[in-house]
Protein backbone atom coordinates (compact mmCIF):
# COMPACT_ATOMS: atom_id res chain seq x y z
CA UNK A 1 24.15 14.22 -23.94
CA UNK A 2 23.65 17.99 -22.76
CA UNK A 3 26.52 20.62 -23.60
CA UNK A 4 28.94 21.32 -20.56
CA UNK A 5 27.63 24.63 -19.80
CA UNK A 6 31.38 25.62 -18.41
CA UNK A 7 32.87 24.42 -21.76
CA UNK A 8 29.91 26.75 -23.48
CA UNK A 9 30.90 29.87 -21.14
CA UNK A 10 34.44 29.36 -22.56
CA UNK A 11 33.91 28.99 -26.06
CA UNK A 12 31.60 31.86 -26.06
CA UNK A 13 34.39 34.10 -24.07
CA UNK A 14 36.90 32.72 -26.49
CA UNK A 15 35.53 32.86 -29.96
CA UNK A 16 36.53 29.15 -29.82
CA UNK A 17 34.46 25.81 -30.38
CA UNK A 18 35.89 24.41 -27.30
CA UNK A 19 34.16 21.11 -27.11
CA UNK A 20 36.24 19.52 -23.93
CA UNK A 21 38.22 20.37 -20.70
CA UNK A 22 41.31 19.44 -22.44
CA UNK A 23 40.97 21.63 -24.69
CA UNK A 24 39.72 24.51 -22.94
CA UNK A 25 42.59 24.51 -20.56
CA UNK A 26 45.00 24.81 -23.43
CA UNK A 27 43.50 27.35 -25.32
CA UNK A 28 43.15 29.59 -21.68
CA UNK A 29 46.66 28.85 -20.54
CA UNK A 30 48.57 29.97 -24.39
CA UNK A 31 46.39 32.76 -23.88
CA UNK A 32 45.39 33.83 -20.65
CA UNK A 33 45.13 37.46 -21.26
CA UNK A 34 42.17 36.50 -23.75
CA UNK A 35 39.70 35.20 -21.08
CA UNK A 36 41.20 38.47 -18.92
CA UNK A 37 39.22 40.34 -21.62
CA UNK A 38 36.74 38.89 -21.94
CA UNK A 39 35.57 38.65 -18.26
CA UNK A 40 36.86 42.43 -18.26
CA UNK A 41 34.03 42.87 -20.98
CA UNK A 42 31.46 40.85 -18.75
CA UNK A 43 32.41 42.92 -15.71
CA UNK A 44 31.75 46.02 -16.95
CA UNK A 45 28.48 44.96 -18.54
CA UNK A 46 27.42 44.11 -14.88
CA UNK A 47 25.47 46.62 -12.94
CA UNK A 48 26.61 44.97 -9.90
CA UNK A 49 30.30 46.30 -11.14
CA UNK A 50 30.65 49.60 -9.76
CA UNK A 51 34.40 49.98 -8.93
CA UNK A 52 37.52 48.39 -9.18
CA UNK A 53 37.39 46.67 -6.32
CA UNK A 54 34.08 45.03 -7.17
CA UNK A 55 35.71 44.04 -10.47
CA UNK A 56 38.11 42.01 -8.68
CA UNK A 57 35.85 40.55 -6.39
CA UNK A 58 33.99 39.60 -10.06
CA UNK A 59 36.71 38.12 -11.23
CA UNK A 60 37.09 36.02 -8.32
CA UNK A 61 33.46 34.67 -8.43
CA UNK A 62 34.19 33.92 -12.37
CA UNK A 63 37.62 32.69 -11.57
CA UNK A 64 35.94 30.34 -9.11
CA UNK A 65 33.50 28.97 -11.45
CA UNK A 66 36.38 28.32 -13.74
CA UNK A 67 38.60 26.56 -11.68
CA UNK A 68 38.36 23.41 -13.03
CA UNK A 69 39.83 24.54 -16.39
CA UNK A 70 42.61 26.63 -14.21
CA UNK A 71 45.86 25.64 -12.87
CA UNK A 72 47.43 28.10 -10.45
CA UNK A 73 49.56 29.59 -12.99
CA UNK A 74 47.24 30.51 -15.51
CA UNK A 75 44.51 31.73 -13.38
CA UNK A 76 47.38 33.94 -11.64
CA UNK A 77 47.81 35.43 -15.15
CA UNK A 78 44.42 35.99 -15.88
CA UNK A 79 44.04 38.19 -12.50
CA UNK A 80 47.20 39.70 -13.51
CA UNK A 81 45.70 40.96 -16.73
CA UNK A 82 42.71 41.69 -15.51
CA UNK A 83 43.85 43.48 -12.74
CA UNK A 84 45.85 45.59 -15.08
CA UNK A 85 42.90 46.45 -17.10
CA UNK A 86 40.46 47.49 -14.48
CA UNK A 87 42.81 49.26 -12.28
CA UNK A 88 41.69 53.43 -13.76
CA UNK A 89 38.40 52.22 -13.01
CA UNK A 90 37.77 53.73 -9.64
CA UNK A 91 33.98 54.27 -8.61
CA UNK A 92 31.61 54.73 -11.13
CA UNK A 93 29.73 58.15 -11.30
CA UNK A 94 26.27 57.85 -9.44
């Protein structure tokens, strides 16, 4: 049977062998601010990221994606924190 590519993205963001949902939706909701980084980090590695407000829009994409390892709460914290991260970013020079 093939990996869950989801449960991959996770572990990868993580630094955790996540190996099911269960499991990933624990480890993200005791530490939401943790994926917040890490999709911080993937943000600004994207050329497609060019200002704040793209960041968010980002995050909403990845949030998206995510969902099904998400409840309401924690993905409210993760845009929280990663709001709170990205918010000096302003335009990036051209």
């Amino acid at each position: 049977m093939a990996a869950n590519p989801l449960l991959l993205q996770v572990s990868r963001m993580l630094g955790a062998g996540v190996t099911t949902a269960v499991t990933a939706r624990a480890l993200i909701a005791s530490a939401p601010g943790q994926l917040a980084a890490a999709l911080v980090r993937e943000a600004a590695d994207s050329d497609d990221v060019t200002s704040t407000e793209a960041a968010m829009d980002y995050l909403e994409g990845r949030l998206a994606e995510l969902r099904e390892l998400l409840d309401d709460a924690t993905a409210a914290a993760v845009r929280e924190a990663f709001a709170a991260s990205v918010a000096a970013w302003g335009p990036r020079p051209g």
